[in-house]
PDB file of N, CA and C in Angstrom:
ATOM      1  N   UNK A   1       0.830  -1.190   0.000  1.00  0.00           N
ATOM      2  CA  UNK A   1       0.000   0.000   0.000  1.00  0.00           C
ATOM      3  C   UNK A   1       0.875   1.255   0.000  1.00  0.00           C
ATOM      4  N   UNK A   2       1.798   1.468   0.615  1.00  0.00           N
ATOM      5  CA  UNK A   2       2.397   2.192   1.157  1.00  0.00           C
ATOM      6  C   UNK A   2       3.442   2.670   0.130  1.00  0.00           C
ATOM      7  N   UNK A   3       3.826   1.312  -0.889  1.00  0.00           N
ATOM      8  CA  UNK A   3       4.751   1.441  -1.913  1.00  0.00           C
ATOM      9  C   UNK A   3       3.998   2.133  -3.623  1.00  0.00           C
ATOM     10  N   UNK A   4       2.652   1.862  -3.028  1.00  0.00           N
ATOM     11  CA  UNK A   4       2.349   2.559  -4.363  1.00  0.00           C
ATOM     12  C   UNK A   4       1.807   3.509  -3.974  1.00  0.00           C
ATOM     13  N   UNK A   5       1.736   4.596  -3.046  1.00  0.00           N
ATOM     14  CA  UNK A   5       1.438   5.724  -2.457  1.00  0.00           C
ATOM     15  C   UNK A   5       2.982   6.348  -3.213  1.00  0.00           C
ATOM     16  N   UNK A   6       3.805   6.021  -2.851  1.00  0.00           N
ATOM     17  CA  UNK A   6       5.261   6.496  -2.977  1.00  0.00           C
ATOM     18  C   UNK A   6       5.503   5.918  -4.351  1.00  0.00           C
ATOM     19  N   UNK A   7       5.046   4.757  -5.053  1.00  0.00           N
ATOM     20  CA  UNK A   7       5.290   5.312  -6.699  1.00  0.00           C
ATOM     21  C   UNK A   7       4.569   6.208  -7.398  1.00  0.00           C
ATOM     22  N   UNK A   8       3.528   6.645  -6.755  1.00  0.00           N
ATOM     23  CA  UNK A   8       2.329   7.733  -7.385  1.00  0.00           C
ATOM     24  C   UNK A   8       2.828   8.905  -7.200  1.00  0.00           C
ATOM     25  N   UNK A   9       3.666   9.176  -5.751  1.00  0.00           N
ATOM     26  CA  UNK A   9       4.229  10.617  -5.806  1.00  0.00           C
ATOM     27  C   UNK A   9       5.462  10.654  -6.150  1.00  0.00           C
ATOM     28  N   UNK A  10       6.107   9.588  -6.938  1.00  0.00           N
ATOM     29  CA  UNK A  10       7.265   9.743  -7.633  1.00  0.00           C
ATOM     30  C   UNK A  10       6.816  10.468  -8.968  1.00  0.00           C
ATOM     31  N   UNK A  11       5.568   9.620  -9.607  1.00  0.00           N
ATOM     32  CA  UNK A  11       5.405   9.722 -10.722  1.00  0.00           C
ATOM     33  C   UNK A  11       4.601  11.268 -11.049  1.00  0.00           C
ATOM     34  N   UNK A  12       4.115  11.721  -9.655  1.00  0.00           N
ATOM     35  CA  UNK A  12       3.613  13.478 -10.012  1.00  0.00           C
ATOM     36  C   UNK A  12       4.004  14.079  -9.536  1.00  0.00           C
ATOM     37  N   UNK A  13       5.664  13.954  -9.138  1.00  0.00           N
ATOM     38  CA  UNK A  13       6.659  14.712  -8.831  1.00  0.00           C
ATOM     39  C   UNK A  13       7.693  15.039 -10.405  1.00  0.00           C
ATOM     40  N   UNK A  14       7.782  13.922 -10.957  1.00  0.00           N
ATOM     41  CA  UNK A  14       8.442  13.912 -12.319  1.00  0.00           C
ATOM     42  C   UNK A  14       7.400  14.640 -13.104  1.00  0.00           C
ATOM     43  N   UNK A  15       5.879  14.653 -13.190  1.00  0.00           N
ATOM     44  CA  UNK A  15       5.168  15.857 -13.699  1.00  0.00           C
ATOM     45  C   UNK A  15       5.127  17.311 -13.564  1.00  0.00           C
ATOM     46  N   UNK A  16       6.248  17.563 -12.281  1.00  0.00           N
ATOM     47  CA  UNK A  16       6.481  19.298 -11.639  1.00  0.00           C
ATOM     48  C   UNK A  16       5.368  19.169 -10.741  1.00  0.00           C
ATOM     49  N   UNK A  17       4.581  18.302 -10.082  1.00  0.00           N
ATOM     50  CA  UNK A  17       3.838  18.509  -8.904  1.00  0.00           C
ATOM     51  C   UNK A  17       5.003  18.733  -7.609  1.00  0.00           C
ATOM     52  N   UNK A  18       4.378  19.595  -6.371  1.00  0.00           N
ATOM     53  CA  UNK A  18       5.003  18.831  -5.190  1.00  0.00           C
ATOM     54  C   UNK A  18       5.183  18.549  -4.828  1.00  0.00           C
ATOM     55  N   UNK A  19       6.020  17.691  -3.534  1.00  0.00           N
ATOM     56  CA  UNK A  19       6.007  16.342  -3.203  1.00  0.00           C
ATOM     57  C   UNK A  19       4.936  16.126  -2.180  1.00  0.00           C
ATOM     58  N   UNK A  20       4.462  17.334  -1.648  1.00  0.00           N
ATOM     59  CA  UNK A  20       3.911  17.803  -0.342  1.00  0.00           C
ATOM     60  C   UNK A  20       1.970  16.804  -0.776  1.00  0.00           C
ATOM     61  N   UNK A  21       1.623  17.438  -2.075  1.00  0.00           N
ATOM     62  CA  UNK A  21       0.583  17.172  -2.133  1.00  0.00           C
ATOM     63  C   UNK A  21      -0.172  15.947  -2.933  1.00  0.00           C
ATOM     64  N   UNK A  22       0.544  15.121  -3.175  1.00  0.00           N
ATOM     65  CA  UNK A  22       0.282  13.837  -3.296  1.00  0.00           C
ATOM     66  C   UNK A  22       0.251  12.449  -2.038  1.00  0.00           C
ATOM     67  N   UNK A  23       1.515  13.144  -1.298  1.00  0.00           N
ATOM     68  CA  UNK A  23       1.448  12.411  -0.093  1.00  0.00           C
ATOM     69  C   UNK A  23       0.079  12.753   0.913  1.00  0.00           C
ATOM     70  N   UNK A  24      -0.646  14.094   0.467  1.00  0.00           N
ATOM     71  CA  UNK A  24      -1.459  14.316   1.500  1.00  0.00           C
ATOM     72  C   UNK A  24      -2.480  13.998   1.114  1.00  0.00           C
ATOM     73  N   UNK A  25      -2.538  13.701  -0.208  1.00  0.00           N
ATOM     74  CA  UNK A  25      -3.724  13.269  -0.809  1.00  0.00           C
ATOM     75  C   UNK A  25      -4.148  11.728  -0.550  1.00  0.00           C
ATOM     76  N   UNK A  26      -2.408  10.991  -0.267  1.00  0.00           N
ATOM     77  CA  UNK A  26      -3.270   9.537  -0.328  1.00  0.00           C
ATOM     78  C   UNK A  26      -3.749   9.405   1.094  1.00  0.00           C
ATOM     79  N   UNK A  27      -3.502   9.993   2.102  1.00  0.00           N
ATOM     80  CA  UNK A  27      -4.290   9.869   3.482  1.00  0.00           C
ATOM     81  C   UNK A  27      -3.255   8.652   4.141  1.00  0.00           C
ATOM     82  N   UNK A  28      -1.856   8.405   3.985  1.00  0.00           N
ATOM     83  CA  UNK A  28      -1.117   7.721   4.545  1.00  0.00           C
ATOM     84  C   UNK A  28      -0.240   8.358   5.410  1.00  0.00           C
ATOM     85  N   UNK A  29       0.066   9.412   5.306  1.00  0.00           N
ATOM     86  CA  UNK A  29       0.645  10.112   6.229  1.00  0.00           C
ATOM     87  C   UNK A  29      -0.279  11.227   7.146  1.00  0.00           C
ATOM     88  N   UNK A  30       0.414  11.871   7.697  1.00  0.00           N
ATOM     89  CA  UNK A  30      -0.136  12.516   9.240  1.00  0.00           C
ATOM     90  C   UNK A  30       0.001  13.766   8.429  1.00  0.00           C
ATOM     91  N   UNK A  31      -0.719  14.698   9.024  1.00  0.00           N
ATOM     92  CA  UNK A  31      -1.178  16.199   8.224  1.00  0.00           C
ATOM     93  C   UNK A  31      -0.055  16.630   8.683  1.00  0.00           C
ATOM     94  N   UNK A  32       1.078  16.681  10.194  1.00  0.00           N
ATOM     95  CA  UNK A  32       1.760  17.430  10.779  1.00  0.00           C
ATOM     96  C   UNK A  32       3.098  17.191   8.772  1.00  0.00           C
ATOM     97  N   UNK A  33       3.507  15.720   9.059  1.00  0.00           N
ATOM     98  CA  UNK A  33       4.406  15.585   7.983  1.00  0.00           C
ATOM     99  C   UNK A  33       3.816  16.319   6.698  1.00  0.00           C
ATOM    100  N   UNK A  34       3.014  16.145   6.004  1.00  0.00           N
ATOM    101  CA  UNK A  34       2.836  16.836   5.329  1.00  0.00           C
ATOM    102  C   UNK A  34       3.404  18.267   4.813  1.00  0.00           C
ATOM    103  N   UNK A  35       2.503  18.937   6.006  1.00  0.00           N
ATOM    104  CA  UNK A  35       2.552  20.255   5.924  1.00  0.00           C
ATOM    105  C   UNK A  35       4.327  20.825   6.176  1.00  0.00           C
ATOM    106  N   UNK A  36       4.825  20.100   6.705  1.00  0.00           N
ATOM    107  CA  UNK A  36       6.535  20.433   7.180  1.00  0.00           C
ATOM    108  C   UNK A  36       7.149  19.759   5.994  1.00  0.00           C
ATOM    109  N   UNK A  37       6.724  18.929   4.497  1.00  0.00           N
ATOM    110  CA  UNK A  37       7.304  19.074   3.549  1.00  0.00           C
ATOM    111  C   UNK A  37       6.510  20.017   2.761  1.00  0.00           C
ATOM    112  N   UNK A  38       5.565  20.332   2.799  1.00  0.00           N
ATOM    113  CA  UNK A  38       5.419  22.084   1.907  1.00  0.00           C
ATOM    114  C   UNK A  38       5.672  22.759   2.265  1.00  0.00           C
ATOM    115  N   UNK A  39       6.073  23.454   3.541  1.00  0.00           N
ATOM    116  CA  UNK A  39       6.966  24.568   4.106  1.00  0.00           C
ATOM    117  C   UNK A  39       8.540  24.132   3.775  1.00  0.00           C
ATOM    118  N   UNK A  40       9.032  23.251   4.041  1.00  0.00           N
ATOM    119  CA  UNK A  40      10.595  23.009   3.481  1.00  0.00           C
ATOM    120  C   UNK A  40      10.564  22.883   2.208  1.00  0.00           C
ATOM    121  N   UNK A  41       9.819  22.705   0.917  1.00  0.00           N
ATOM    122  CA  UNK A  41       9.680  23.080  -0.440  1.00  0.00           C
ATOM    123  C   UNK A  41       9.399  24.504  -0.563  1.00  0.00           C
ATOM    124  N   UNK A  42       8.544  25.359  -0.179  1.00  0.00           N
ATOM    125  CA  UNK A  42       8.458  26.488   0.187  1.00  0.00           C
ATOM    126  C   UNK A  42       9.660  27.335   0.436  1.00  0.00           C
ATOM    127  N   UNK A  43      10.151  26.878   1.474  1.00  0.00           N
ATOM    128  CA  UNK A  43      11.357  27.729   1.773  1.00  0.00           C
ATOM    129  C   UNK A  43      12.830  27.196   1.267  1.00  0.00           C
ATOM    130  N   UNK A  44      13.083  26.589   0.821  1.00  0.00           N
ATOM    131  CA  UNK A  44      14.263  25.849   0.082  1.00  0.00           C
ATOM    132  C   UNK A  44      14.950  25.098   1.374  1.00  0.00           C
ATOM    133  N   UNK A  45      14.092  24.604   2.662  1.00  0.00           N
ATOM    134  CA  UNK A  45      15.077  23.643   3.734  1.00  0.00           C
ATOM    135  C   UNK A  45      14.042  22.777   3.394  1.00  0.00           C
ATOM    136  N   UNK A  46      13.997  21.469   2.408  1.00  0.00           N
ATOM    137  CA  UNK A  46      13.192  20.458   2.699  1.00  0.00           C
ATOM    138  C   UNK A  46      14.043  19.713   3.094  1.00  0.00           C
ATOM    139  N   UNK A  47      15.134  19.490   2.927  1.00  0.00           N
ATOM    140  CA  UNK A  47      16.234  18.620   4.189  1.00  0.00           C
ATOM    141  C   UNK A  47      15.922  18.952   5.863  1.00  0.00           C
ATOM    142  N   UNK A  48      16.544  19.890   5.871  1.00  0.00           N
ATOM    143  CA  UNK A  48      15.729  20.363   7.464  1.00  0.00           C
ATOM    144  C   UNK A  48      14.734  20.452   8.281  1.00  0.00           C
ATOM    145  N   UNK A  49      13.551  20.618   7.299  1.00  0.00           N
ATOM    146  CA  UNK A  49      12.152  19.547   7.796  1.00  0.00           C
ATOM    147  C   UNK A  49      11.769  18.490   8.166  1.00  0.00           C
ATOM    148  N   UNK A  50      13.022  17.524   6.851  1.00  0.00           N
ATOM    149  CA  UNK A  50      12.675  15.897   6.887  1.00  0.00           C
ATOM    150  C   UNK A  50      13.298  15.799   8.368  1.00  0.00           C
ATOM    151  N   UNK A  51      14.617  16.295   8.643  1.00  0.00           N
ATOM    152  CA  UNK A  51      15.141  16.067   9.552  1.00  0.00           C
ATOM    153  C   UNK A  51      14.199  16.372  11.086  1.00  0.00           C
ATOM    154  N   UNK A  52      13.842  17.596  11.254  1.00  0.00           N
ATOM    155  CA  UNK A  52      13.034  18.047  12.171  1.00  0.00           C
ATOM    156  C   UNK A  52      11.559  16.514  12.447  1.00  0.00           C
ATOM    157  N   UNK A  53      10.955  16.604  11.244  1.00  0.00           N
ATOM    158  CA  UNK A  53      10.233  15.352  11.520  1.00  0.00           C
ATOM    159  C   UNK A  53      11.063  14.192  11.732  1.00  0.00           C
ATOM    160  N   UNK A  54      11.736  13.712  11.593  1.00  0.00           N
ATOM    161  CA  UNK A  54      12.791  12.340  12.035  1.00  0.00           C
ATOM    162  C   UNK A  54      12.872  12.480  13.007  1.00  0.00           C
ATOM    163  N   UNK A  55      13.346  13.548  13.825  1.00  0.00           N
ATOM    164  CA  UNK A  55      13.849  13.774  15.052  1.00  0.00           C
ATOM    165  C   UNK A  55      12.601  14.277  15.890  1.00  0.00           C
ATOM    166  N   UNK A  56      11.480  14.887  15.687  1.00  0.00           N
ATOM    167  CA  UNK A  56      10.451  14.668  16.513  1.00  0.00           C
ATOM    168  C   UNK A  56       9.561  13.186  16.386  1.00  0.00           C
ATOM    169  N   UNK A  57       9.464  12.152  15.358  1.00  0.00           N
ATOM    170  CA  UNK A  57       9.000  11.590  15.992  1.00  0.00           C
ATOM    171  C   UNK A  57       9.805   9.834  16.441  1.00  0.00           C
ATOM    172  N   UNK A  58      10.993  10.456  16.408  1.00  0.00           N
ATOM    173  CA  UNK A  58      11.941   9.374  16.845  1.00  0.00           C
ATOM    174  C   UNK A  58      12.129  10.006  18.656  1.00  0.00           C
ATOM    175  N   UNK A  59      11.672  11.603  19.094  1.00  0.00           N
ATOM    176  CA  UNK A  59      11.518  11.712  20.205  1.00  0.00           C
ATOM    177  C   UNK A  59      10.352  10.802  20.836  1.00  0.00           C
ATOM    178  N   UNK A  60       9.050  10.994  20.005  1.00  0.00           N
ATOM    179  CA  UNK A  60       8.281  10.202  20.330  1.00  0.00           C
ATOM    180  C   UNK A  60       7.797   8.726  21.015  1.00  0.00           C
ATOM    181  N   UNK A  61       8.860   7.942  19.713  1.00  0.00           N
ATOM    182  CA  UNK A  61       8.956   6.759  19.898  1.00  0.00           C
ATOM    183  C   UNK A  61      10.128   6.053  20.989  1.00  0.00           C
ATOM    184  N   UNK A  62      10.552   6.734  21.463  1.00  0.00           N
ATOM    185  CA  UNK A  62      11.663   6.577  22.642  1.00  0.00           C
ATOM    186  C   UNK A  62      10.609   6.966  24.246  1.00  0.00           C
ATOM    187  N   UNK A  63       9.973   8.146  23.891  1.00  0.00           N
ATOM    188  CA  UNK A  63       9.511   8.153  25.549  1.00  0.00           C
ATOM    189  C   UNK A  63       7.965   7.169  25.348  1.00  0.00           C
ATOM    190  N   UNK A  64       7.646   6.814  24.006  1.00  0.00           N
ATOM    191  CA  UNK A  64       6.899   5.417  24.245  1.00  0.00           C
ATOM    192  C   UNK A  64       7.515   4.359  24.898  1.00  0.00           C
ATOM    193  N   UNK A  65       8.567   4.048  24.262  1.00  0.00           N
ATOM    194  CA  UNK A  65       9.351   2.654  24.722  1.00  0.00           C
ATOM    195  C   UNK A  65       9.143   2.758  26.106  1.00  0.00           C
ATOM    196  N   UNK A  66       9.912   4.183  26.459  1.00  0.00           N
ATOM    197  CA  UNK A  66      10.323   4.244  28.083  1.00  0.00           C
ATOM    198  C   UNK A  66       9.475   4.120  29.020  1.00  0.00           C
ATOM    199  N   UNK A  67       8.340   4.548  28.472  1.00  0.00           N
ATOM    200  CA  UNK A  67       7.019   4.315  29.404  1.00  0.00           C
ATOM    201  C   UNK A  67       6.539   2.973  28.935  1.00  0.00           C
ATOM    202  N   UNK A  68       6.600   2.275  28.343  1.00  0.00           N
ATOM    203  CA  UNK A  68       6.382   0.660  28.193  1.00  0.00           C
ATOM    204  C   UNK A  68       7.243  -0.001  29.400  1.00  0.00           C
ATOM    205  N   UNK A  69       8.145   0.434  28.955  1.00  0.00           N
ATOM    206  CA  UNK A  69       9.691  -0.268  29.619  1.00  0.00           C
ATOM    207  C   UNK A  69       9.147  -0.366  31.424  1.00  0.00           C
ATOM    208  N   UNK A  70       8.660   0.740  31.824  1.00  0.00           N
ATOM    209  CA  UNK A  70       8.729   1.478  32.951  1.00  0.00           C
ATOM    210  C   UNK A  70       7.658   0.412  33.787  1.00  0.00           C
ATOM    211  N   UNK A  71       6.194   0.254  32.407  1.00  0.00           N
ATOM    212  CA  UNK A  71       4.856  -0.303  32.869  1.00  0.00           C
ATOM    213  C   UNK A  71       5.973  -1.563  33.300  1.00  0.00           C
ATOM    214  N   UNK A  72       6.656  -2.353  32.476  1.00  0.00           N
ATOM    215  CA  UNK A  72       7.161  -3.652  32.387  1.00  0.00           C
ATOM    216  C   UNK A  72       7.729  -4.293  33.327  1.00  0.00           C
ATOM    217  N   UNK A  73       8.674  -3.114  33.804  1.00  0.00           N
ATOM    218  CA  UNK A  73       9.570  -4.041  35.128  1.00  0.00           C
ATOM    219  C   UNK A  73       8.678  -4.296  36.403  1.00  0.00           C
ATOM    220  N   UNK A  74       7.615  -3.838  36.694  1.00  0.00           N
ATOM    221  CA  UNK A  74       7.370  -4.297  37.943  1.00  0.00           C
ATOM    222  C   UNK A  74       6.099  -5.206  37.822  1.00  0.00           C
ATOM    223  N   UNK A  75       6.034  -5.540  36.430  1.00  0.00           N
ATOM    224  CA  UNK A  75       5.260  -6.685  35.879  1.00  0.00           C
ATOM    225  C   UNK A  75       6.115  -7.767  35.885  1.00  0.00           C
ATOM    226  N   UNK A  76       7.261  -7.681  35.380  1.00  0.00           N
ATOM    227  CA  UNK A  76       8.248  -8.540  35.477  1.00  0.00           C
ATOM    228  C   UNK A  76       8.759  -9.436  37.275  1.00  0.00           C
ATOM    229  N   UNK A  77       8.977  -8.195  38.009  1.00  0.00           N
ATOM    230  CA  UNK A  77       9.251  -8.360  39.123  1.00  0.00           C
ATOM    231  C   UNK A  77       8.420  -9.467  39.579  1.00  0.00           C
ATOM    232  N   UNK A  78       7.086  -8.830  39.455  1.00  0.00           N
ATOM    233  CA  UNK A  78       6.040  -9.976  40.232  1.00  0.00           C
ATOM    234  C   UNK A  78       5.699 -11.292  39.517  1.00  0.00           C
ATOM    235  N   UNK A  79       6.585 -11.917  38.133  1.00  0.00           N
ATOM    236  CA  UNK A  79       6.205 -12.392  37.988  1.00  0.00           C
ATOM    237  C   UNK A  79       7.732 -13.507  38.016  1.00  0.00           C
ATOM    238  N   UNK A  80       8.661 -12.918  38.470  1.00  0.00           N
ATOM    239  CA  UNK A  80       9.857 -13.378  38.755  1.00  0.00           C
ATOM    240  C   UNK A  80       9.736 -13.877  40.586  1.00  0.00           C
ATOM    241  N   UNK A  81       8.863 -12.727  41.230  1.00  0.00           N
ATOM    242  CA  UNK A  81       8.759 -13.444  42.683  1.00  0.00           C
ATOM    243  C   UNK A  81       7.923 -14.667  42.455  1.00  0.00           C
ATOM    244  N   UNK A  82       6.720 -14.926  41.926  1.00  0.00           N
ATOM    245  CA  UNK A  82       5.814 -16.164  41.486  1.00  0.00           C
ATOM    246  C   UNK A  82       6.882 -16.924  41.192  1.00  0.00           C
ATOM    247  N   UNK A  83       7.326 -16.865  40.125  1.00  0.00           N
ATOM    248  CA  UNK A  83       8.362 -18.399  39.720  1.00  0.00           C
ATOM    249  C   UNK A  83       9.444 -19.048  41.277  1.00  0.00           C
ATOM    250  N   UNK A  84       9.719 -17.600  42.082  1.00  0.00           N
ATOM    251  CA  UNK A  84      10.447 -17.997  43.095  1.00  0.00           C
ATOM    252  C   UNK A  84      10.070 -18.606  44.375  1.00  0.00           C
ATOM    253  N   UNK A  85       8.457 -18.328  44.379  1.00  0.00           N
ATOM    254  CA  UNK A  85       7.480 -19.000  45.667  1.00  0.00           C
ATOM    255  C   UNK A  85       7.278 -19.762  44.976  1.00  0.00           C
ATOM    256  N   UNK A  86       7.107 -20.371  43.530  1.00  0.00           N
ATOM    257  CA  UNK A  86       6.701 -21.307  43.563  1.00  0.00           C
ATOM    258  C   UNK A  86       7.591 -22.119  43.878  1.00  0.00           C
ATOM    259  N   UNK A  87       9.030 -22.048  43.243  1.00  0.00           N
ATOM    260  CA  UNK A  87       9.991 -23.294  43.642  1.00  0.00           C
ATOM    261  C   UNK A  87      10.156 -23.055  45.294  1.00  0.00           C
ATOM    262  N   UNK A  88      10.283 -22.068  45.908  1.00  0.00           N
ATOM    263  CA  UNK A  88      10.400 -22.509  47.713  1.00  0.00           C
ATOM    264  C   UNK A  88       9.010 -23.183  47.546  1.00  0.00           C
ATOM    265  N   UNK A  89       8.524 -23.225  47.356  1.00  0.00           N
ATOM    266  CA  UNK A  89       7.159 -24.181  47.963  1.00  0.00           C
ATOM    267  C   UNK A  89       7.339 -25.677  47.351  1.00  0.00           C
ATOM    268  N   UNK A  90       7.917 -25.739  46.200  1.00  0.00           N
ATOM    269  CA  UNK A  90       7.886 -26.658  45.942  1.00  0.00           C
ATOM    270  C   UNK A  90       9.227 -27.991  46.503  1.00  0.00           C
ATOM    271  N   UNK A  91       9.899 -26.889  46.832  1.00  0.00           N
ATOM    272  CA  UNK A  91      11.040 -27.675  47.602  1.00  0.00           C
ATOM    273  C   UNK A  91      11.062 -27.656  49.509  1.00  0.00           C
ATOM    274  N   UNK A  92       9.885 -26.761  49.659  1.00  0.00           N
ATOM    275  CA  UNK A  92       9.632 -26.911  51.473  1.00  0.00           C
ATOM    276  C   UNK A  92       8.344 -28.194  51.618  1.00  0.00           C
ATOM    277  N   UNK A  93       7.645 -27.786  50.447  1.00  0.00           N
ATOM    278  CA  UNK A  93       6.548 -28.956  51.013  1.00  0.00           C
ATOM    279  C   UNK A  93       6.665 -30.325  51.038  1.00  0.00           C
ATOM    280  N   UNK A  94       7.741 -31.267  50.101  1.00  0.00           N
ATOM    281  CA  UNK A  94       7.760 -31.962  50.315  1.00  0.00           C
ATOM    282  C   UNK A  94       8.982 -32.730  51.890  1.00  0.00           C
ATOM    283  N   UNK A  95       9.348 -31.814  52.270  1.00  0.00           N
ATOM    284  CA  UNK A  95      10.141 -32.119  53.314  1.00  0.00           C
ATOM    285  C   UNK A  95       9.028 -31.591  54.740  1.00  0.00           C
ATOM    286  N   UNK A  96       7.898 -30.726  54.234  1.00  0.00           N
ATOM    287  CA  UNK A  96       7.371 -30.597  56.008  1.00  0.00           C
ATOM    288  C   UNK A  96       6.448 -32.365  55.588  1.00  0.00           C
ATOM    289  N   UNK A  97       6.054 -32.810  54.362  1.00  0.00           N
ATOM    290  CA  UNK A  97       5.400 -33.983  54.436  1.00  0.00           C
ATOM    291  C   UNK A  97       5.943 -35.108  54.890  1.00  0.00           C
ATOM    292  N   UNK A  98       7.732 -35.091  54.498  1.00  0.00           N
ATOM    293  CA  UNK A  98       8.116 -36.046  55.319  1.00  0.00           C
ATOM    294  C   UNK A  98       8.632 -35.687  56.421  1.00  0.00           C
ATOM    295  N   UNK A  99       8.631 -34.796  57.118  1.00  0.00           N
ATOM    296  CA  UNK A  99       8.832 -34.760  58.936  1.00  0.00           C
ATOM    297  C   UNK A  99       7.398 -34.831  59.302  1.00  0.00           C
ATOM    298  N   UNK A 100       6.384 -34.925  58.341  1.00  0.00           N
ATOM    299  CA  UNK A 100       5.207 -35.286  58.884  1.00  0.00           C
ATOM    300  C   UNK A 100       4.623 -36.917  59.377  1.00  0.00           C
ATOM    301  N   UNK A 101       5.325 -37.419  58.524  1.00  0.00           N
ATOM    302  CA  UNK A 101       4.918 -38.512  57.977  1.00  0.00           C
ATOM    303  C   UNK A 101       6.430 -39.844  59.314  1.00  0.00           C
ATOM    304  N   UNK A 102       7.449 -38.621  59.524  1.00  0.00           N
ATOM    305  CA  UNK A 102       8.388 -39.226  60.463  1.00  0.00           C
ATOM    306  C   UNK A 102       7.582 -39.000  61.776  1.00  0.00           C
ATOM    307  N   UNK A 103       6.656 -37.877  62.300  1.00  0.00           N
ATOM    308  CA  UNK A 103       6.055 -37.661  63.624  1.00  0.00           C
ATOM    309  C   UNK A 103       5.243 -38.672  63.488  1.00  0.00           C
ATOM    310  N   UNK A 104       4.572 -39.300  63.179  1.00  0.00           N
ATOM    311  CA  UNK A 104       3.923 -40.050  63.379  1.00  0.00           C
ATOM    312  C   UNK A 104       4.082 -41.307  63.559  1.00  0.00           C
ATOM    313  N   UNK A 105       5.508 -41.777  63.235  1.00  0.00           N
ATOM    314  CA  UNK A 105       5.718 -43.174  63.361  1.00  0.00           C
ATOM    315  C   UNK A 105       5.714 -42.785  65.161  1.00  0.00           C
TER     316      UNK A 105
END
């Protein structure tokens, strides 16, 4: 999908269209990108736009992670103490069964 969005605005870019308004036309990108490649065509920095968008939403995708990351460890934790009660339990109970099983003789 995505690849023939981007051969369509190859191909009405080689017509003298912009690059700005084919991408906004197919509804695959976000209005913010968009509009920050018709202002950097506009002003002769469309390098410095692309860049500006790279770098805002690679900010993005980092304080996602981090707040994933963050939800994660103490999901992790509790599920690292479980694996660890389970083996003490599984290695205390069968020894209170046999000092149980010795009281009674």
């Amino acid at each position: 999908m995505l690849e023939a969005v981007i051969d369509d605005a190859r191909n009405n870019i080689k017509e003298g269209e912009s690059i700005a308004q084919p991408l906004k036309r197919s509804g695959q990108f976000p209005p913010m990108v968009t509009h920050m490649i018709a202002v950097g065509e506009r002003s002769g920095q469309l390098e410095e736009m692309l860049v500006n968008v790279a770098d805002h939403y690679e900010t993005q995708v980092n304080a996602k992670l981090q707040g994933l990351t963050s939800l994660l460890e103490p999901i992790l934790i509790v599920g690292m103490g479980g694996v660890v009660g389970f083996i003490i339990f599984s290695v205390v109970l069968p020894i209170m069964k046999l000092n149980q099983s010795i009281g009674k003789r």
